[in-house]
Protein backbone atom coordinates (compact mmCIF):
# COMPACT_ATOMS: atom_id res chain seq x y z
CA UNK A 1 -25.07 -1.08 -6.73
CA UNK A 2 -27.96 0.77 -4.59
CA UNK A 3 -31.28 -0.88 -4.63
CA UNK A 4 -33.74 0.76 -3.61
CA UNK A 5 -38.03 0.72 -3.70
CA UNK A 6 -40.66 2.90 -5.01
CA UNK A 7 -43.65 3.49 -2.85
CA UNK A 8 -46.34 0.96 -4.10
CA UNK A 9 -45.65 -2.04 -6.04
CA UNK A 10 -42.63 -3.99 -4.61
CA UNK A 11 -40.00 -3.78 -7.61
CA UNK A 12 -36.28 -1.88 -7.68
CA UNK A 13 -34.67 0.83 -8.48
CA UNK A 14 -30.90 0.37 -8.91
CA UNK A 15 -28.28 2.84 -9.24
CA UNK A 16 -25.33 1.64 -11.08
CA UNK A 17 -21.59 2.87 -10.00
CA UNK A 18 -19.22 1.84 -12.86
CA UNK A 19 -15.56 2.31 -12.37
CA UNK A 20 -14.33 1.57 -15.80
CA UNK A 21 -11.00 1.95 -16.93
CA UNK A 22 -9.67 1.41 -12.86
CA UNK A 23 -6.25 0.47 -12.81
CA UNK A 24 -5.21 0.85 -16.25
CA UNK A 25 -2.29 2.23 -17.66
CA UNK A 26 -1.50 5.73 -17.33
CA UNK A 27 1.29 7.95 -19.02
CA UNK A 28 4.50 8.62 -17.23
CA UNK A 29 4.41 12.00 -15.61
CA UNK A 30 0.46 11.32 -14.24
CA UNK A 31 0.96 7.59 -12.63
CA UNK A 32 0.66 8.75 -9.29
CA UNK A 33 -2.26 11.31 -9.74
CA UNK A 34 -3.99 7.84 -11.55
CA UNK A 35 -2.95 6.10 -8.82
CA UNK A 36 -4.60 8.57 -5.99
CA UNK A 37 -7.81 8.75 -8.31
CA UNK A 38 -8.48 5.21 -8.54
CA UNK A 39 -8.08 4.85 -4.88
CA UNK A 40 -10.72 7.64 -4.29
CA UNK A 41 -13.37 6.57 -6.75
CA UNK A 42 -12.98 2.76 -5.78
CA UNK A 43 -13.36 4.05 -1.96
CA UNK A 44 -16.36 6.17 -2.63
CA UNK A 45 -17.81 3.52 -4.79
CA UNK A 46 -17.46 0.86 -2.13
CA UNK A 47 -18.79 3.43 0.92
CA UNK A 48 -22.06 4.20 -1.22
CA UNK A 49 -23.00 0.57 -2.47
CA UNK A 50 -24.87 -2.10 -0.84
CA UNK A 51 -23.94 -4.73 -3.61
CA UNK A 52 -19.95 -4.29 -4.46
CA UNK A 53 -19.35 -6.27 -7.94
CA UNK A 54 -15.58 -7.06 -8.07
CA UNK A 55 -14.76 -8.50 -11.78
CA UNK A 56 -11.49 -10.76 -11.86
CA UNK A 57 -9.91 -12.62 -15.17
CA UNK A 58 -7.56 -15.55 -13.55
CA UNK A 59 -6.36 -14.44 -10.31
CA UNK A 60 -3.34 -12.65 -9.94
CA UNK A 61 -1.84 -12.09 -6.47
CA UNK A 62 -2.80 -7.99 -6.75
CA UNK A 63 -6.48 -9.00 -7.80
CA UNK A 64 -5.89 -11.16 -4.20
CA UNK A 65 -4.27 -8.40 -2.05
CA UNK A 66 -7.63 -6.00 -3.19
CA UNK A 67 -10.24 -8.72 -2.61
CA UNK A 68 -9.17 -8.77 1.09
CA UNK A 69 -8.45 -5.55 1.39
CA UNK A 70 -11.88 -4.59 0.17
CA UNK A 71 -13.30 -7.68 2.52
CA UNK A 72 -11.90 -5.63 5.56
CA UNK A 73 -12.77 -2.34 4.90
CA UNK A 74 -16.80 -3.61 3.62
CA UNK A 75 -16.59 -5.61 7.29
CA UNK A 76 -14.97 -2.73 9.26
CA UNK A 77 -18.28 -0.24 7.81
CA UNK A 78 -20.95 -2.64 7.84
CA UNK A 79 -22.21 -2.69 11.39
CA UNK A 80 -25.83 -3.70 10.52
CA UNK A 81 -24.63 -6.80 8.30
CA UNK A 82 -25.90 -5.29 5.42
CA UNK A 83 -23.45 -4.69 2.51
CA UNK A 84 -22.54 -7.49 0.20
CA UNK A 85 -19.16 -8.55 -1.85
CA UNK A 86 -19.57 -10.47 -5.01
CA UNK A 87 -16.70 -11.14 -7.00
CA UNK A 88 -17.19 -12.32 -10.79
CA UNK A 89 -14.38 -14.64 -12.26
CA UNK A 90 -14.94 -14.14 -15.67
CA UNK A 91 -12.58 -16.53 -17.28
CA UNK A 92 -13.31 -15.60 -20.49
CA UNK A 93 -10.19 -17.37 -22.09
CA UNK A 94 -11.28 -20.61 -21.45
CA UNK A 95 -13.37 -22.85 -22.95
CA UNK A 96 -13.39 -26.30 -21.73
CA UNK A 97 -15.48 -26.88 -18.46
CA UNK A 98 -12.47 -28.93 -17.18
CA UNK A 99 -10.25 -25.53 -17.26
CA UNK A 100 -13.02 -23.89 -15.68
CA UNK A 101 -12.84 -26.51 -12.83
CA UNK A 102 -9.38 -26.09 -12.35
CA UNK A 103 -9.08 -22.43 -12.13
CA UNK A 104 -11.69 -22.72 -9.35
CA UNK A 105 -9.70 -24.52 -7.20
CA UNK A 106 -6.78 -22.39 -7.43
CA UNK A 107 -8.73 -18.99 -7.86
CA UNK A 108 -11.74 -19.81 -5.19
CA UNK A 109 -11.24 -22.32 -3.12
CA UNK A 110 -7.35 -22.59 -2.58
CA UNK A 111 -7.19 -19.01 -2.53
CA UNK A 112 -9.86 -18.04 -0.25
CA UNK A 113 -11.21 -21.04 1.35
CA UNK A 114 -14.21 -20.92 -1.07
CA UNK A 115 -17.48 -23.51 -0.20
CA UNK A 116 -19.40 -24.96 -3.22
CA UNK A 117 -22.92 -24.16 -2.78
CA UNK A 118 -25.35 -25.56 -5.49
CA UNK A 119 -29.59 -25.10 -5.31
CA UNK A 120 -31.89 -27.41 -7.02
CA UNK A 121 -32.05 -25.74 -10.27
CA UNK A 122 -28.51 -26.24 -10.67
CA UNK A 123 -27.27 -22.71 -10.29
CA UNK A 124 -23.41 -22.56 -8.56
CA UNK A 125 -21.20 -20.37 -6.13
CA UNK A 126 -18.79 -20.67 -3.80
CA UNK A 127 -18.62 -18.40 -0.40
CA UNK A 128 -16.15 -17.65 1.49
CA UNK A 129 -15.74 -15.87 4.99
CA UNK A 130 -11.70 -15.80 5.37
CA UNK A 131 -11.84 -12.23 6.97
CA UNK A 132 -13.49 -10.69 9.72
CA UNK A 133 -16.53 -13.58 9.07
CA UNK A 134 -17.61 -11.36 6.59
CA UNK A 135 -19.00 -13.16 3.40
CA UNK A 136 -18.14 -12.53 0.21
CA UNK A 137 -19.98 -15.01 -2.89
CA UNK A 138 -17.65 -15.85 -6.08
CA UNK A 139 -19.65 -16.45 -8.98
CA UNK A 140 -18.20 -17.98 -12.15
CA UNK A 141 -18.50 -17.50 -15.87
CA UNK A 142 -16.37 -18.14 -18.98
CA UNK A 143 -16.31 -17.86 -22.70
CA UNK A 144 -19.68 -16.86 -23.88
CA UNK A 145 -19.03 -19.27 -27.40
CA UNK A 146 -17.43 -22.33 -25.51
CA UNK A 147 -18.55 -24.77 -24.18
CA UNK A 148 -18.10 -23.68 -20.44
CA UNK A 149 -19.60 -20.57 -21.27
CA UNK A 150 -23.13 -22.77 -22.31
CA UNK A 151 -22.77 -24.51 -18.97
CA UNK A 152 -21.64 -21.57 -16.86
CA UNK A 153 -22.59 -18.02 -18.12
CA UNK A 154 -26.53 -18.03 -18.49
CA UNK A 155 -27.16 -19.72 -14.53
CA UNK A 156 -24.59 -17.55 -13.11
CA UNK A 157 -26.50 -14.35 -14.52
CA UNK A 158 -29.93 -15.54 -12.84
CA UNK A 159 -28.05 -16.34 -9.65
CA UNK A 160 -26.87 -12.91 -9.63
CA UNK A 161 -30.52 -11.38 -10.50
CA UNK A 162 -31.93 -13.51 -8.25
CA UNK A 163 -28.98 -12.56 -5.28
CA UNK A 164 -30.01 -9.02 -5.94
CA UNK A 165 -33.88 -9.29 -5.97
CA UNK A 166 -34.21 -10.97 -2.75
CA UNK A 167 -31.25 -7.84 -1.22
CA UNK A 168 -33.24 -7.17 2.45
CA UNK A 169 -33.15 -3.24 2.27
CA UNK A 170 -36.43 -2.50 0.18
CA UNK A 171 -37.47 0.55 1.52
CA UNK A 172 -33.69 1.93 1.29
CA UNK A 173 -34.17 5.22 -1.09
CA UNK A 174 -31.25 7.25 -1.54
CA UNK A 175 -30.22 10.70 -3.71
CA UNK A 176 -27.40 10.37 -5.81
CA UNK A 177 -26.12 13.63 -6.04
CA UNK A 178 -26.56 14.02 -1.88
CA UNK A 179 -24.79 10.85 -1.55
CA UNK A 180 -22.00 11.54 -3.37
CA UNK A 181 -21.36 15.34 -1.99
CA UNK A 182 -21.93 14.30 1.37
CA UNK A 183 -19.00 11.54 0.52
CA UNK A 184 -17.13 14.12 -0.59
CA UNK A 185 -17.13 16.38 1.90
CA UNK A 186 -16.11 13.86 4.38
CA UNK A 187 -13.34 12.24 2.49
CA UNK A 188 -11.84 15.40 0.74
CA UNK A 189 -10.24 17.05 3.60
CA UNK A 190 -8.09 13.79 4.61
CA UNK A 191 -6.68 14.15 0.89
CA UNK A 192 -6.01 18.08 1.13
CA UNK A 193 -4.91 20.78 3.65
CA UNK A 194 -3.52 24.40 3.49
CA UNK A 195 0.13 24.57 1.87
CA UNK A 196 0.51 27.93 2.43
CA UNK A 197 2.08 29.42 5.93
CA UNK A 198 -0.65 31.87 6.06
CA UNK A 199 -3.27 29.17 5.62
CA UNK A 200 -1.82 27.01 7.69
CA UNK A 201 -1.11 29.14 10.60
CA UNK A 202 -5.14 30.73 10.60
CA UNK A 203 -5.96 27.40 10.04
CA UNK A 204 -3.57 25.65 12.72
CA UNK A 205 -2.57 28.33 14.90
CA UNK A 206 1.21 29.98 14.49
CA UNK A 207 2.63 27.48 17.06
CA UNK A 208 1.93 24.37 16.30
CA UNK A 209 4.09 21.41 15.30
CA UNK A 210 3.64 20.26 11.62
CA UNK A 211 4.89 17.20 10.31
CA UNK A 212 5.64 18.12 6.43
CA UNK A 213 5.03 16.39 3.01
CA UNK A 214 6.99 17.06 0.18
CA UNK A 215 6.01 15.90 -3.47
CA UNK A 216 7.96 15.76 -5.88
CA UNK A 217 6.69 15.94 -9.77
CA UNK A 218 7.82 17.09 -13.14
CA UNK A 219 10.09 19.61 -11.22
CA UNK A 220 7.32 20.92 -9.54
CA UNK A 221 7.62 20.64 -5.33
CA UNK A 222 4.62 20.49 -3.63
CA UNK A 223 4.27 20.69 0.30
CA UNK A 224 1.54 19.93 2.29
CA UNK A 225 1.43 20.16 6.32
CA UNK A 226 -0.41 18.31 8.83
CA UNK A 227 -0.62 18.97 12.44
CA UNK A 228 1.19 16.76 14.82
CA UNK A 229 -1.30 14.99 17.46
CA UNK A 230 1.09 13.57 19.55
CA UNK A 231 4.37 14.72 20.83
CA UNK A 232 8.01 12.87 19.97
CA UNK A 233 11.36 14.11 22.38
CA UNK A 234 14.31 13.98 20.19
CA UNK A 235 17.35 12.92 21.14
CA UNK A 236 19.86 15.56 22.78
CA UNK A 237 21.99 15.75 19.42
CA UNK A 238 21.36 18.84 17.27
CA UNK A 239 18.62 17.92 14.86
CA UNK A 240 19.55 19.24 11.03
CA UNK A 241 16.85 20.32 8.93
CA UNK A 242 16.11 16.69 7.21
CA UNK A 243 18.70 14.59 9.71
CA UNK A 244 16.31 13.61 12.50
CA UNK A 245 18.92 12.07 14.85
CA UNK A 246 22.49 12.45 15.10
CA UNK A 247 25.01 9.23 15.78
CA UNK A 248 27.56 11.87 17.95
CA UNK A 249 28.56 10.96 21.19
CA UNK A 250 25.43 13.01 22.83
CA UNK A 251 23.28 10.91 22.19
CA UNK A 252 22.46 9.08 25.83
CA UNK A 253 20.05 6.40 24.43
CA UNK A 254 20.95 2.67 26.08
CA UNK A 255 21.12 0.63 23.10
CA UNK A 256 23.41 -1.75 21.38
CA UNK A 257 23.53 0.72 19.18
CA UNK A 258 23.07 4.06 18.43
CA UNK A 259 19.62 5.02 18.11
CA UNK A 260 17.05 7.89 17.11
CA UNK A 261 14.07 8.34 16.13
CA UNK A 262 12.00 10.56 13.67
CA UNK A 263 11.33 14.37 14.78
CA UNK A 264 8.66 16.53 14.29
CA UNK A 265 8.97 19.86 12.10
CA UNK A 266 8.85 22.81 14.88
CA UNK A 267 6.52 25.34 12.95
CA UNK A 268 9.38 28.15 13.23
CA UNK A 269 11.72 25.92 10.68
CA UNK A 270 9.24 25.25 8.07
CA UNK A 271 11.06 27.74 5.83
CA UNK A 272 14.27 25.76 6.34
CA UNK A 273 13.47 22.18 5.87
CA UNK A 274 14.85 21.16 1.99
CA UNK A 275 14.06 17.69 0.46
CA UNK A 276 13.00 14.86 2.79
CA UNK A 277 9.65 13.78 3.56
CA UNK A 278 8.73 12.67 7.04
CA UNK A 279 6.35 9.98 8.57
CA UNK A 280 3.27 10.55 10.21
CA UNK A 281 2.21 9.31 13.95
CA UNK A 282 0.83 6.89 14.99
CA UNK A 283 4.24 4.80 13.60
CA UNK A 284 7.59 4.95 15.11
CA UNK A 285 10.60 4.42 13.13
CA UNK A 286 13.76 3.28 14.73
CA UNK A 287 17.69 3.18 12.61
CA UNK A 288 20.08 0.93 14.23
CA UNK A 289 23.15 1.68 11.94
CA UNK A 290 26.55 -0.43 12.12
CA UNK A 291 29.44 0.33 14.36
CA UNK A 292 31.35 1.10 11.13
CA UNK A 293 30.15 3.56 10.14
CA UNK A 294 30.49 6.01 12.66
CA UNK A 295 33.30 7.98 10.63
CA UNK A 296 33.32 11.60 9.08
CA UNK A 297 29.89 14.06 9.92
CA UNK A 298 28.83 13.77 6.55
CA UNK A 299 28.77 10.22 6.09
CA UNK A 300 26.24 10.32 8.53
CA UNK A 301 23.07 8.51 6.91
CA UNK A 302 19.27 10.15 6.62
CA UNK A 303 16.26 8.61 7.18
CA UNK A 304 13.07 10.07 5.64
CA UNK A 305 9.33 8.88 5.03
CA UNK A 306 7.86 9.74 2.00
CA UNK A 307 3.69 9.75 2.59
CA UNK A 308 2.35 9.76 -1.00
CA UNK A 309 -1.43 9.20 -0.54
CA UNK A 310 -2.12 8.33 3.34
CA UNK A 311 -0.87 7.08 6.42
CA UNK A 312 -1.04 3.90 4.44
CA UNK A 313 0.98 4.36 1.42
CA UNK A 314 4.37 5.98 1.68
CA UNK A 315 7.93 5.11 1.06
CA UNK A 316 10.96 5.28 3.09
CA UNK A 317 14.40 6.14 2.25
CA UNK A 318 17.78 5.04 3.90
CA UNK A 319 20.73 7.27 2.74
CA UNK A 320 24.18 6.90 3.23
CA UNK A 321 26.65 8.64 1.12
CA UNK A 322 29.87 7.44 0.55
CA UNK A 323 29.28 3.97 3.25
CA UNK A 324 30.86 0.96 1.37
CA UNK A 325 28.79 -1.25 4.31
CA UNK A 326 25.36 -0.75 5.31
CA UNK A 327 23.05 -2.80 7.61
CA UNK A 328 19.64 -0.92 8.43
CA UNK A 329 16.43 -2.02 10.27
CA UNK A 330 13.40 -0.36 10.65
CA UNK A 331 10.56 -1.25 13.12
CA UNK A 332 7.17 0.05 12.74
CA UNK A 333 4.42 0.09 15.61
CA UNK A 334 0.78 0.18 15.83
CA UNK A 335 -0.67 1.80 18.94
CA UNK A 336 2.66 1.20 20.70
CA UNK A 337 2.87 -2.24 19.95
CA UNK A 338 5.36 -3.90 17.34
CA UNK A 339 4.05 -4.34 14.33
CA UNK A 340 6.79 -5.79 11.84
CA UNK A 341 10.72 -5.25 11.61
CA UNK A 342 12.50 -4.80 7.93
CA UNK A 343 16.21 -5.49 8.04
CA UNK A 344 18.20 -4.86 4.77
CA UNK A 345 22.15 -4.98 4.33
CA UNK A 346 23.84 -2.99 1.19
CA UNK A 347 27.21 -4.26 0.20
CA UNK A 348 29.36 -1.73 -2.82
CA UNK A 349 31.43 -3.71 -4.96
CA UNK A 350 35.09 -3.63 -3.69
CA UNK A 351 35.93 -1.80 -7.25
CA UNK A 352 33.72 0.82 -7.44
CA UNK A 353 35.21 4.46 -7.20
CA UNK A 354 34.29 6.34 -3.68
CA UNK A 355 34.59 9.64 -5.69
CA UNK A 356 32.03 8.69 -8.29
CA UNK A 357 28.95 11.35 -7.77
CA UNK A 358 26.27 8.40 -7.66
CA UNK A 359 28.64 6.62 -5.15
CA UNK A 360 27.74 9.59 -2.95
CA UNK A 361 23.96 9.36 -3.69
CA UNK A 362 23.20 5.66 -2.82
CA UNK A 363 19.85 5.18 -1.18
CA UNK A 364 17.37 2.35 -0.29
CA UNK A 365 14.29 2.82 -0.65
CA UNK A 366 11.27 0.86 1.02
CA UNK A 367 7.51 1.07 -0.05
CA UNK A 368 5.23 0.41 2.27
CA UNK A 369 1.61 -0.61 1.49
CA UNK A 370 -0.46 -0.69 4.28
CA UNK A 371 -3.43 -1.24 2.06
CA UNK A 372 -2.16 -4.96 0.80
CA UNK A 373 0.29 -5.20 3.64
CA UNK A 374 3.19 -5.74 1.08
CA UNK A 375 6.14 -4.10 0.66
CA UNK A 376 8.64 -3.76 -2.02
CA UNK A 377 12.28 -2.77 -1.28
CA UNK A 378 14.20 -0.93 -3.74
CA UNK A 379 17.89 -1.30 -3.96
CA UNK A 380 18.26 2.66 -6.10
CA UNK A 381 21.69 4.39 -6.94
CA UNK A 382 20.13 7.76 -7.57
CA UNK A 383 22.06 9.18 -10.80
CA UNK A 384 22.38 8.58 -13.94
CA UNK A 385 25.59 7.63 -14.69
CA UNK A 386 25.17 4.61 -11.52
CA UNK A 387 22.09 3.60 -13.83
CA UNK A 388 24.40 3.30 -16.63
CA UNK A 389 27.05 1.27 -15.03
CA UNK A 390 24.91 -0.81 -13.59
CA UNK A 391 23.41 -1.98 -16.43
CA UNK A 392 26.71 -2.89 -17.83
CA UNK A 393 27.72 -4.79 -14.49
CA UNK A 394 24.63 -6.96 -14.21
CA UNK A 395 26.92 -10.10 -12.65
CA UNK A 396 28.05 -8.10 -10.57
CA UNK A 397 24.60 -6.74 -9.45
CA UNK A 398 23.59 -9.50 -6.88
CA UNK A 399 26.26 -7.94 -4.21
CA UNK A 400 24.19 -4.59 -4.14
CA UNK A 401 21.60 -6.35 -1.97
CA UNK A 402 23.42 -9.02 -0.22
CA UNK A 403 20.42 -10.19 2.34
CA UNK A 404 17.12 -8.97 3.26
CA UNK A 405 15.18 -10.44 6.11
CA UNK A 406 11.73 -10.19 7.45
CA UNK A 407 11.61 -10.84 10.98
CA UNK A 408 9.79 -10.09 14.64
CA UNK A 409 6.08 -10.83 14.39
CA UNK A 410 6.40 -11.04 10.46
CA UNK A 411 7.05 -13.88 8.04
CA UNK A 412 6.75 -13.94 4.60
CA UNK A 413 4.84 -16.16 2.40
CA UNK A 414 6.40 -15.68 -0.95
CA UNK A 415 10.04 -13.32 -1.90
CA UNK A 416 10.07 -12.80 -5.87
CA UNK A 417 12.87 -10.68 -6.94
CA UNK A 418 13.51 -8.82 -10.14
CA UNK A 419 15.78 -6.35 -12.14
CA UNK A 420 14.50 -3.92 -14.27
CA UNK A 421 16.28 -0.91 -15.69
CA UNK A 422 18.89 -0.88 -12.90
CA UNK A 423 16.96 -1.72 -10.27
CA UNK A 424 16.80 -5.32 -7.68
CA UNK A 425 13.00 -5.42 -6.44
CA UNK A 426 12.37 -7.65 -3.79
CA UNK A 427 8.62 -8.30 -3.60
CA UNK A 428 7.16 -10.53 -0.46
CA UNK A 429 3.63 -10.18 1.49
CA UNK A 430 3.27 -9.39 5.24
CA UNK A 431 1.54 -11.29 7.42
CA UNK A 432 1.45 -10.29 11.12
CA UNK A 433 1.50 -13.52 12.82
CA UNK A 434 4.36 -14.25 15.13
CA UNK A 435 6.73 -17.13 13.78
CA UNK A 436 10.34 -17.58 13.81
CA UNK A 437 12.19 -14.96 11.06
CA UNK A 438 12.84 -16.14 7.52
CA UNK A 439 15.51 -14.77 5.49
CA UNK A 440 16.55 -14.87 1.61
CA UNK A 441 20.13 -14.30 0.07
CA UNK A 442 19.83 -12.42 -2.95
């Protein structure tokens, strides 16, 4: 919402941003272009509004994850103290005032630390300031033909009329159309950039170093190139196209064990770089692979950083065809300083064929959401036929991912885990506090 005043009598003008349908469903091929939308529209939404109107049913831990994550970035762009964060719990599936009550306490004040505020005519909220001392008001409302909807929904909509009439900025005024293409024209260029070498080299100049994205969708590759800001030494091993560090015997890193890190793409070898996406600076990644397997060249596993809407959102891949035994850990920094460590072990059934095609295509694959800090780490045997046989070994399943374990300056509130089609999802949130490491045997 944008309130604003005429010139004259003292009344507002507000300007409505609606983001209806966010979030829902989307077809198959287009769940990643939804994905990217929503992101833009609720970020353009949120950097033109003074009033941001978050609408939750019960709470679910994603509905959570955004209300912080929009907490921070509100606090993080309001410098005057200015913007405001109301979030609606419209619990419109119940009907008793006693189920009201208890969602509150799990929805409001367990989960954020929510205050009970109540003026004389009987009007409630709760308020909260978990985050950067940056308050946010929950308002609550429920069945409009229950009996908590009588008690709850008619105060709650004058509380919110009357939150909005006394808003301080009267004499804000403000052009839609300018606001938004001004948005625009700021934002868009962080979500595009020249793909072509032509483009990218009048753009860029011919020498630069690029790191490269590669997309891959309905068979259709998409690369897009970004110029490298900060410079990375590589280890003396011969750097492959998509193997960023080599385990030979070159290598004089003083480690317990042998050690690289990610490499920039030169801008002579863009034309030769096939199928692995890399990460972006600031973040280091570090592989510290097992003793054991240090056996034929091509056993030799890849690492690779797949950036799918920001520095924020991408997904990294482990690969290590034909290894029966794999321990990995990756540690990601901030500004040089440790952020979190992921450590993962895969462990192939004793049984299964080396020769098998999807033996030679195993992978992990970790998603990292910098938005929520969570992560989700994918045990994937990339073929079909592994998909197959998996699904007719599920007892078996559990030795795929052996152990996982969060440690350094991480711990982990909650680990769910899941199968679906084929596939062990391990699902925990970060928090960057430093603690003692937890672990969890799958």
């Amino acid at each position: 919402m944008l309130p604003s005043s005429s010139e004259g009598e003292r009344h507002y003008t507000m300007v409505v941003l609606d983001t209806q349908g966010f979030q829902r469903a989307a077809a198959a091929p287009f769940i990643l272009d939804r994905s990217i939308t929503d992101e833009f529209i609720q970020a353009m939404v949120v950097d033109l509004s003074d009033i941001v109107i978050y609408v939750v049913n019960t709470l679910r831990i994603a509905d959570q994850l955004k209300i912080r994550f929009l907490q921070k970035e509100m606090a993080s762009k309001d410098t005057e103290n200015k913007k405001k964060l109301f979030i609606l719990h419209n619990f419109m599936h119940l009907f008793e005032t006693t189920d009201v009550q208890e969602y509150i306490k799990t929805d409001i004040i367990d989960a954020f630390g929510g205050k009970e505020i109540q003026n004389p005519e009987g009007e409630l909220w709760y308020q909260s300031k978990m985050i950067s001392k940056f308050p946010v008001v929950h308002f609550i409302m429920a069945n409009a033909f229950s009996e908590a909807g009588v008690y709850y929904n008619a105060k709650t909509i004058r509380l919110i009329q009357k939150f909005i009439g006394t808003y301080p900025t009267t004499s804000r005024k403000i052009n839609m159309t300018e606001a938004v293409m001004e948005h625009l024209h700021n934002v868009l260029p962080s979500y595009f950039y020249p793909t072509s070498l032509k483009s990218r080299a009048e753009a860029l100049g011919a020498n630069q170093t690029f790191i490269e994205v590669v997309q891959y969708s309905q068979n259709v590759i998409t690369r897009f190139y970004k110029q490298a800001t900060h410079t990375v030494q590589s280890t003396k091993s011969k750097v492959s196209s998509w193997l960023f560090g080599s385990l030979s015997k070159e290598s004089k890193k003083q480690t317990p064990h042998d050690y690289f890190e990610i490499a920039y793409v030169p801008s002579e070898e863009l034309n030769s770089s096939k199928g692995y996406i890399r990460l972006v600076e600031p973040r280091k990644l570090q592989y510290l692979p097992m003793d054991s397997i240090s056996g034929r060249p091509d056993y030799f596993p890849k690492i690779s950083v797949d950036e799918l809407i920001s520095n924020d959102i991408w997904k990294l891949y482990i690969d290590a065809p034909g290894s029966e035994d794999i321990q990995w850990s990756v540690q990601f920094f901030e500004n040089d300083l440790p952020l979190f460590t992921i450590q993962a072990r895969r462990e192939l059934p004793q049984d299964y064929s080396q020769k098998s095609s999807a033996f030679r295509k195993a992978r992990d694959v970790l998603h990292i959401d910098r938005f929520t800090d969570s992560f989700i780490l994918h045990n994937v045997l990339n073929a079909r036929e592994m998909a197959y046989t998996i699904k007719t070994q599920e007892r078996q399943f559990g030795r795929w991912v052996r152990h996982v374990q969060i440690s350094s300056a991480v711990m982990t509130d909650t680990i769910k885990t899941e199968y679906i089609d084929g596939v062990i999802i391990v699902q925990g949130k970060l928090r960057t506090t430093s603690a003692n490491s937890r672990s969890t045997d799958l």
